[in-house]
Protein backbone atom coordinates (compact mmCIF):
# COMPACT_ATOMS: atom_id res chain seq x y z
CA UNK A 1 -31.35 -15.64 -5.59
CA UNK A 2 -30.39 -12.06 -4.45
CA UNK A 3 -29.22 -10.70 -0.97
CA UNK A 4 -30.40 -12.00 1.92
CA UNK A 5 -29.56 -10.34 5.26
CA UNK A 6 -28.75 -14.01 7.20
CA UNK A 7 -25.57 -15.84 6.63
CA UNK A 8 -27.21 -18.02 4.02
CA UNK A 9 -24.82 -21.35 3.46
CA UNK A 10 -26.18 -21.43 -0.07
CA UNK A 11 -24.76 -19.57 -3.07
CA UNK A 12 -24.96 -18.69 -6.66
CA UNK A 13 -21.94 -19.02 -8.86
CA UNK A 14 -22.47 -16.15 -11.66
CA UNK A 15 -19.84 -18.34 -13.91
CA UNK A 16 -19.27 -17.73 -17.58
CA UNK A 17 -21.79 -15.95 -19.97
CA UNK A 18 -21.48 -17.52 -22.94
CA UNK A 19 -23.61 -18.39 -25.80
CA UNK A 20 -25.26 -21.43 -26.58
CA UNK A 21 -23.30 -22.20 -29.39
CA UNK A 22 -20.27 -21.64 -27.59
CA UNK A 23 -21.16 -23.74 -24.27
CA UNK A 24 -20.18 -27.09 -26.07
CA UNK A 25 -16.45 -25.72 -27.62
CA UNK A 26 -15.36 -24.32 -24.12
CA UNK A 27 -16.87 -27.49 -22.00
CA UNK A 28 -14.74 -29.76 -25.05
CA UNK A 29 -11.90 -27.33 -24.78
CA UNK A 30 -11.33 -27.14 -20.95
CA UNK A 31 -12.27 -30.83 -20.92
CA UNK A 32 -9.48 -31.90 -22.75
CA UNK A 33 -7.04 -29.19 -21.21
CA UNK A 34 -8.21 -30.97 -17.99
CA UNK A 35 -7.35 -34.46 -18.95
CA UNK A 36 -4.55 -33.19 -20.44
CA UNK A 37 -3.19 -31.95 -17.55
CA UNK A 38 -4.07 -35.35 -15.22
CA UNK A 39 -2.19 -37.31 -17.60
CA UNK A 40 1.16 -35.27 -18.29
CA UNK A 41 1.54 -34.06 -14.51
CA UNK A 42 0.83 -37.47 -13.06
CA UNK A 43 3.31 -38.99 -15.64
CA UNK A 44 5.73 -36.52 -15.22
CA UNK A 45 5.67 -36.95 -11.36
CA UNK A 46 5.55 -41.10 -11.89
CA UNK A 47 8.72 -40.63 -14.37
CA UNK A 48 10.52 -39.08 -11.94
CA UNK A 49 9.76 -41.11 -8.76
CA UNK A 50 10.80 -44.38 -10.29
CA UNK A 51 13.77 -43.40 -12.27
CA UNK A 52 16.60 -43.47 -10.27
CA UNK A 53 18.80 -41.08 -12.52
CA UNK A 54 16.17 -38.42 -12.42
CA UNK A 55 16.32 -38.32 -8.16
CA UNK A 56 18.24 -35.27 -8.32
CA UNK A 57 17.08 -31.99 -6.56
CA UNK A 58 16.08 -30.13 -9.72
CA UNK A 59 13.25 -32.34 -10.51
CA UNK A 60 12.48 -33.43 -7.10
CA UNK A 61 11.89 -29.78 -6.12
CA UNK A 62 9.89 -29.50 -9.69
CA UNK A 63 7.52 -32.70 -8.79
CA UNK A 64 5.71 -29.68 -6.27
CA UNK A 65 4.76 -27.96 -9.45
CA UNK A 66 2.57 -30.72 -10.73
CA UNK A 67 1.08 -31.74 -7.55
CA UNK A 68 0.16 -28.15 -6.97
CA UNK A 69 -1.34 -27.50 -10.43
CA UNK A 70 -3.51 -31.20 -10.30
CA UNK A 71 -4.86 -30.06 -6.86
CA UNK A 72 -5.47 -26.26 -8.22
CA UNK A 73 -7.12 -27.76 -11.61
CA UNK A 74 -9.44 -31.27 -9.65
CA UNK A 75 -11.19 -28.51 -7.38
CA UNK A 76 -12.01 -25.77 -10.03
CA UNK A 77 -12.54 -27.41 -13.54
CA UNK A 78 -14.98 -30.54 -12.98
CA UNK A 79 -16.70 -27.98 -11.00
CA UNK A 80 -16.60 -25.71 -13.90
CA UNK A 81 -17.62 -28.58 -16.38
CA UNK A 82 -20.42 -29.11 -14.68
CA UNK A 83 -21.79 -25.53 -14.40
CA UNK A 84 -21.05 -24.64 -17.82
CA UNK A 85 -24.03 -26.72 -18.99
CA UNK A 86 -26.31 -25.89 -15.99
CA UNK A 87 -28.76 -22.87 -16.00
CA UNK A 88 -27.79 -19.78 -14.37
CA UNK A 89 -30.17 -20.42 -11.57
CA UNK A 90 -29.17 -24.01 -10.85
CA UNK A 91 -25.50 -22.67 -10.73
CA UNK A 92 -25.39 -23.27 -6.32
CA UNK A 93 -22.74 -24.14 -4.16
CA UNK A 94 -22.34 -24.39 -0.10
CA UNK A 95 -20.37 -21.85 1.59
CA UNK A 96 -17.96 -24.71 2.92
CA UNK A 97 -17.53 -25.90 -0.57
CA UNK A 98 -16.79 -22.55 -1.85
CA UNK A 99 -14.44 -21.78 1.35
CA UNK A 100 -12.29 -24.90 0.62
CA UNK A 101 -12.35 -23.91 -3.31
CA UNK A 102 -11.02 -20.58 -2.45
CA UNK A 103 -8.21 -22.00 -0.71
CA UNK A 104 -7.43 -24.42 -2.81
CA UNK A 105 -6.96 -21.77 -5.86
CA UNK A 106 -4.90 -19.17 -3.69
CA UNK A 107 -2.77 -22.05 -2.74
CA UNK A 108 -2.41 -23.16 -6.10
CA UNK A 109 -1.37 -19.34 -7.50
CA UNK A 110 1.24 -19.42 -4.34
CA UNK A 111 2.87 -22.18 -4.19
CA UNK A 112 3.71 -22.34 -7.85
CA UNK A 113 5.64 -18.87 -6.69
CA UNK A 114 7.08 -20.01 -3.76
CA UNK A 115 7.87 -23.29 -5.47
CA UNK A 116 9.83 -21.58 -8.31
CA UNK A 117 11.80 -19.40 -6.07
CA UNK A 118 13.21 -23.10 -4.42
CA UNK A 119 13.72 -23.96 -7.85
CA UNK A 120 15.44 -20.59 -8.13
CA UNK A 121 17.75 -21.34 -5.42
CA UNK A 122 18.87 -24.92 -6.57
CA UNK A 123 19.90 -23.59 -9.98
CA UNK A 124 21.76 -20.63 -8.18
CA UNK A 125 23.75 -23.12 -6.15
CA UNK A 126 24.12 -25.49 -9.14
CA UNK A 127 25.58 -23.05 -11.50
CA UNK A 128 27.19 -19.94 -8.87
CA UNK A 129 28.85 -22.94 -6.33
CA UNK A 130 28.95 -25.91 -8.55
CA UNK A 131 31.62 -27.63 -6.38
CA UNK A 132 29.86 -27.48 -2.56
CA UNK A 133 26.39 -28.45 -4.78
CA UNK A 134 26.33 -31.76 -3.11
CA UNK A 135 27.04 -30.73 0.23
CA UNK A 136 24.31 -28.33 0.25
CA UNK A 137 21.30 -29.72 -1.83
CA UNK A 138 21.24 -32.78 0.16
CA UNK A 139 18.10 -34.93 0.49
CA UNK A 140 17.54 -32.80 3.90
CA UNK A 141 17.77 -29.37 2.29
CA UNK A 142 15.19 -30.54 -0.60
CA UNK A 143 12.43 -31.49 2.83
CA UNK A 144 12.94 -28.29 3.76
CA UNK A 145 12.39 -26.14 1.02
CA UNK A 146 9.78 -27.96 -0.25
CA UNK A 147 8.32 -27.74 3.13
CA UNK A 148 8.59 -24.26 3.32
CA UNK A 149 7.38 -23.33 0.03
CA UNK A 150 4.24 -25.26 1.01
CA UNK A 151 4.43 -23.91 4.68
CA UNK A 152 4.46 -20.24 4.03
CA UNK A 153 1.72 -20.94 1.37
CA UNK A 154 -0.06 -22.38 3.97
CA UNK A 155 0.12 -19.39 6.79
CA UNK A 156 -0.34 -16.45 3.94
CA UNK A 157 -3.73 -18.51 2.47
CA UNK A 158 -4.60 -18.96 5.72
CA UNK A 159 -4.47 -15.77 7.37
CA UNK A 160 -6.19 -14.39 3.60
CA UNK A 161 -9.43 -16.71 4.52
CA UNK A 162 -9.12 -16.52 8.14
CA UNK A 163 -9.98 -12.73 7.80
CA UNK A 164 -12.98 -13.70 5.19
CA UNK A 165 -14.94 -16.21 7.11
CA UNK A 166 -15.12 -14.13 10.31
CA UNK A 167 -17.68 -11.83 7.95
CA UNK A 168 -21.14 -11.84 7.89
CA UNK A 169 -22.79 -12.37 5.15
CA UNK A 170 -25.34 -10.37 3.17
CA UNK A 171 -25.57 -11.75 -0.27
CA UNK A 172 -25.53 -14.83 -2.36
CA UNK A 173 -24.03 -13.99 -5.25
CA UNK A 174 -20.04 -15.29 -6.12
CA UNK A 175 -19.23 -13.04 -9.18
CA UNK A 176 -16.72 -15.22 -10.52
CA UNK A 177 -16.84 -18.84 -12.37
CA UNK A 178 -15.54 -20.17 -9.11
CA UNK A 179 -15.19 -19.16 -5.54
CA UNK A 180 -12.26 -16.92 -4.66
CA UNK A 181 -11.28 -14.66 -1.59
CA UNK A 182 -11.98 -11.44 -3.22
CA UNK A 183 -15.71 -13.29 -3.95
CA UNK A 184 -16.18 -14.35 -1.03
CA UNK A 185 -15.40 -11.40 1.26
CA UNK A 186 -17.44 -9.48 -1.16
CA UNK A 187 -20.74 -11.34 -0.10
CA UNK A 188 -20.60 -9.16 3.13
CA UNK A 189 -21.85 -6.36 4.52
CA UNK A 190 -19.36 -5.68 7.09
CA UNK A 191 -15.86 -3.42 6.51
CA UNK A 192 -13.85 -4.92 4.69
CA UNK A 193 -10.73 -2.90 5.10
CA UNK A 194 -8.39 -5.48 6.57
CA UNK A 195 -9.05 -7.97 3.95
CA UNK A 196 -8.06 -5.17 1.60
CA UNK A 197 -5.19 -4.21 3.40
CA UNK A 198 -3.88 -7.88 4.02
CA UNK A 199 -4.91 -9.09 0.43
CA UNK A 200 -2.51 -6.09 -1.03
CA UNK A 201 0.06 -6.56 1.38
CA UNK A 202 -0.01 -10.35 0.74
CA UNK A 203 0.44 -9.56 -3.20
CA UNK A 204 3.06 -7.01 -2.95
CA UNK A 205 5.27 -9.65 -0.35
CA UNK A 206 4.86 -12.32 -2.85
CA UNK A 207 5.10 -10.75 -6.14
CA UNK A 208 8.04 -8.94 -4.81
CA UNK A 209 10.09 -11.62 -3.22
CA UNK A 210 9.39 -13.74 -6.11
CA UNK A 211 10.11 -11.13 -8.94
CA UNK A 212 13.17 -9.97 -6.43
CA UNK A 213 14.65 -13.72 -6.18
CA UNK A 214 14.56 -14.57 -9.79
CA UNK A 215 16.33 -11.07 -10.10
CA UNK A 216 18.76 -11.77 -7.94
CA UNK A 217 19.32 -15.82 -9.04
CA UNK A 218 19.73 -14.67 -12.66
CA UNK A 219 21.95 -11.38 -12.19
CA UNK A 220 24.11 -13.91 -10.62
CA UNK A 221 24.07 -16.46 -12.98
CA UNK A 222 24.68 -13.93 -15.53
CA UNK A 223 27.51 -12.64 -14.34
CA UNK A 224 28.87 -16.48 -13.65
CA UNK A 225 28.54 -17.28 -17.60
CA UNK A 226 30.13 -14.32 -18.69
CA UNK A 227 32.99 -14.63 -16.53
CA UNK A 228 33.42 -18.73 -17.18
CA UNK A 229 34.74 -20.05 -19.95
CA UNK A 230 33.37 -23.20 -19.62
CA UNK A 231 31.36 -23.76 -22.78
CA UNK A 232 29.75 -26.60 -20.95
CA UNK A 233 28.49 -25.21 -17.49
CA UNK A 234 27.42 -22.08 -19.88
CA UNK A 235 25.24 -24.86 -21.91
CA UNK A 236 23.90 -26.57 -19.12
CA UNK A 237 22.91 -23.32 -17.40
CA UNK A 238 21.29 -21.93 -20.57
CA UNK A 239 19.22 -25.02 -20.96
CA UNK A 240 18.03 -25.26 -17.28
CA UNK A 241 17.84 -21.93 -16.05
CA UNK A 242 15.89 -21.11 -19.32
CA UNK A 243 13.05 -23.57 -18.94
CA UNK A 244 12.34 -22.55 -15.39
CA UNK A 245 12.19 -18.82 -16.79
CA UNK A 246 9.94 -19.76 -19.11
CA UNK A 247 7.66 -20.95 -16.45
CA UNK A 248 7.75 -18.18 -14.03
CA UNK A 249 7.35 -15.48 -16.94
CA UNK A 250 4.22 -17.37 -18.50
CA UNK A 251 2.64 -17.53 -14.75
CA UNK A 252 3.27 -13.59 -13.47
CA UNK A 253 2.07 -12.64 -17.35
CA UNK A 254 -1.09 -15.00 -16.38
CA UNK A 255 -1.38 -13.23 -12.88
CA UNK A 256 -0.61 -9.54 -14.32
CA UNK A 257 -3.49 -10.01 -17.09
CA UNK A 258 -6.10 -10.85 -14.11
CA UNK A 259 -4.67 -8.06 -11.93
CA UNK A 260 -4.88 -5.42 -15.18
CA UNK A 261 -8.37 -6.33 -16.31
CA UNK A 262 -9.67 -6.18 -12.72
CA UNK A 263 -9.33 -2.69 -13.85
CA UNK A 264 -11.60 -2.53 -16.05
CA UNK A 265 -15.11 -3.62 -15.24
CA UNK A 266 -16.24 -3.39 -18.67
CA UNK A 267 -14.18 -6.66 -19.36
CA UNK A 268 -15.38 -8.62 -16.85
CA UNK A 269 -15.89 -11.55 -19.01
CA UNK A 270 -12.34 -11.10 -20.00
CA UNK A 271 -11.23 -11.57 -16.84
CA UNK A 272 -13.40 -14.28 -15.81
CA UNK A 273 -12.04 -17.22 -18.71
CA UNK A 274 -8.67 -15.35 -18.17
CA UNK A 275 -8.53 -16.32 -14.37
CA UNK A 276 -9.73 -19.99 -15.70
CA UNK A 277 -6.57 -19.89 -18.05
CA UNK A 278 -4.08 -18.85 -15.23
CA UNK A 279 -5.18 -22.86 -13.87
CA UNK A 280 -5.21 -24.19 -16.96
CA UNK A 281 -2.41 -23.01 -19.12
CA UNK A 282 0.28 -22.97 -16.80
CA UNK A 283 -0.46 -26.82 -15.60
CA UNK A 284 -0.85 -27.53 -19.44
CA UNK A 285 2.50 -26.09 -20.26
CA UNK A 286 4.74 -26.88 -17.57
CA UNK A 287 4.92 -30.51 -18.35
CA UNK A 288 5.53 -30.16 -21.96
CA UNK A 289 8.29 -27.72 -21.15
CA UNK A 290 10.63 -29.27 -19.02
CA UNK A 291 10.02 -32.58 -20.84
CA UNK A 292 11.37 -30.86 -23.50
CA UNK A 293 14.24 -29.04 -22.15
CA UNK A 294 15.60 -31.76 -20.57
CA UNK A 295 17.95 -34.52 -21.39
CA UNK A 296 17.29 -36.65 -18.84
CA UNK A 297 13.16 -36.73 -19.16
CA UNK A 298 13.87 -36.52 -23.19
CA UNK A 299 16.00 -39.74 -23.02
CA UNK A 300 13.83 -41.26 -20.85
CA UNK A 301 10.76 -40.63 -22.93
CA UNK A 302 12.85 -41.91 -26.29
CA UNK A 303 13.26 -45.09 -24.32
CA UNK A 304 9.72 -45.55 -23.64
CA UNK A 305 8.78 -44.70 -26.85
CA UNK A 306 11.68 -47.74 -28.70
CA UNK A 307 10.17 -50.34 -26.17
CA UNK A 308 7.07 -49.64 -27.08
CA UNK A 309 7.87 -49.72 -30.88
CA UNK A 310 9.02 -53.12 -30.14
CA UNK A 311 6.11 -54.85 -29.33
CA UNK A 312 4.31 -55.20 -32.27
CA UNK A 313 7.35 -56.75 -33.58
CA UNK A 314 7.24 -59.85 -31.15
């Protein structure tokens, strides 16, 4: 399939060039990273929802990050599974299907930002105005910043693919594992300039109000435990503050490899299985994180655990 000079609604995934006696590992190992992420996001999420102690804005605001990474993860990997053991040349997928993939992965990689700046916030006001906490993160406040992290996701993503699908097309050929903006605008013929443009400009505004609010939320916080010598809002805001660092330093280091090795053509395949990792190891990791991190999810989860060591008992 090469370039055709209609809008063809029929395309060619390039995917991953790999070796036969690789195929098998990677389709085991993003497999199992895949189920692995179904089952510790969904339980995470269930947790949370029916435990009454854990309704508190902190990990209602955090239940966006597993929703977004399931939805970023069910339209790329199966996808991916299924390709990875296909020929090149039997490697096709619609337009609409790759439209709806694309947006689905750019709204994965920005609501996780704009999600973690919300998350930002609460721990600001948690830790920097402990005492008017209640009054501000009230069930209200939560709807709304989870609605706008999700609603400004939403208008940026859609303006990026809004500007791709008014091209005409020329070729067939998505250079990627799976179907991105950057892939798709690159199947035309036409100028491309605005997408550019837009596609920088939406980059820069979100890398730097998310690198500018963590900034900002931690100087504060800083400054707040220094000053305070209350060993055990200091504790508390070292353990939280912490794992949602953790988070938002493992997904710009995920984002900053892609953007580096775009760089440098001659690592293409690099960059390929490393934009397959920015899904997969953030969703894999954030889980097991805050699980770990904190007291309320790690009580929980000893609970389970002792009821379930009683059974066999009975």
């Amino acid at each position: 399939m090469g370039n055709y000079t209609d809008n063809s609604f029929t395309l060619q995934l390039e995917g991953l060039n790999v070796s036969k006696d690789s195929t098998y590992p990677l389709f085991l190992f993003f497999f199992f990273s895949y189920l692995f992420i179904l089952v510790a996001n969904v339980g995470i999420a269930v947790l949370v929802f029916v435990d009454k102690s854990l309704h508190q804005p902190m990990y209602l605001l955090f239940c966006n990050l597993p929703l977004s990474d399931i939805i970023g993860n069910s339209i790329m990997v199966p996808r991916l599974l299924v390709d990875l053991l296909r020929p090149p040349s039997e490697r096709l997928i619609s337009y609409y299907e790759c439209v709806v993939q694309a947006f689905t992965t750019h709204m994965f990689g920005t609501t996780t930002h704009t999600v973690l700046m919300v998350m930002a916030f609460d721990r600001y006001v948690a830790i920097c105005n402990p005492l008017r906490y209640a009054a501000i993160m009230t069930n209200k406040m939560v709807i709304k910043l989870t609605l706008s992290a999700w609603g400004v996701a939403l208008v940026l993503v859609g303006i990026l693919l809004g500007l791709t699908i008014r091209l005409n097309r020329c070729k067939t050929l998505i250079m990627n594992p799976y179907c991105d903006n950057a892939s798709l605008f690159k199947l035309s013929c036409d100028s491309v300039f605005i997408n550019n443009v837009y596609g920088l400009t939406f980059t820069v505004v979100l890398f730097t109000g998310s690198i500018g609010s963590m900034v900002f939320t931690y100087t504060n916080i800083t400054v707040v435990c220094l000053t305070s010598k209350n060993k055990s809002l200091n504790s508390k805001a070292l353990r939280t503050c912490s794992t949602h660092l953790v988070v938002y330093l493992i997904m710009v280091f995920n984002g900053m490899s892609i953007i580096t090795l775009h760089r440098f053509p001659q690592y293409s395949d690099y960059r390929k299985l490393c934009t397959i990792l920015f899904h997969i190891i953030p969703g894999s990791l954030n889980p097991i994180i805050y699980g770990m991190q904190s007291k309320e999810l790690k009580k929980l989860f000893s609970k389970l655990f002792k009821s379930k060591k009683v059974w066999p008992s009975l």
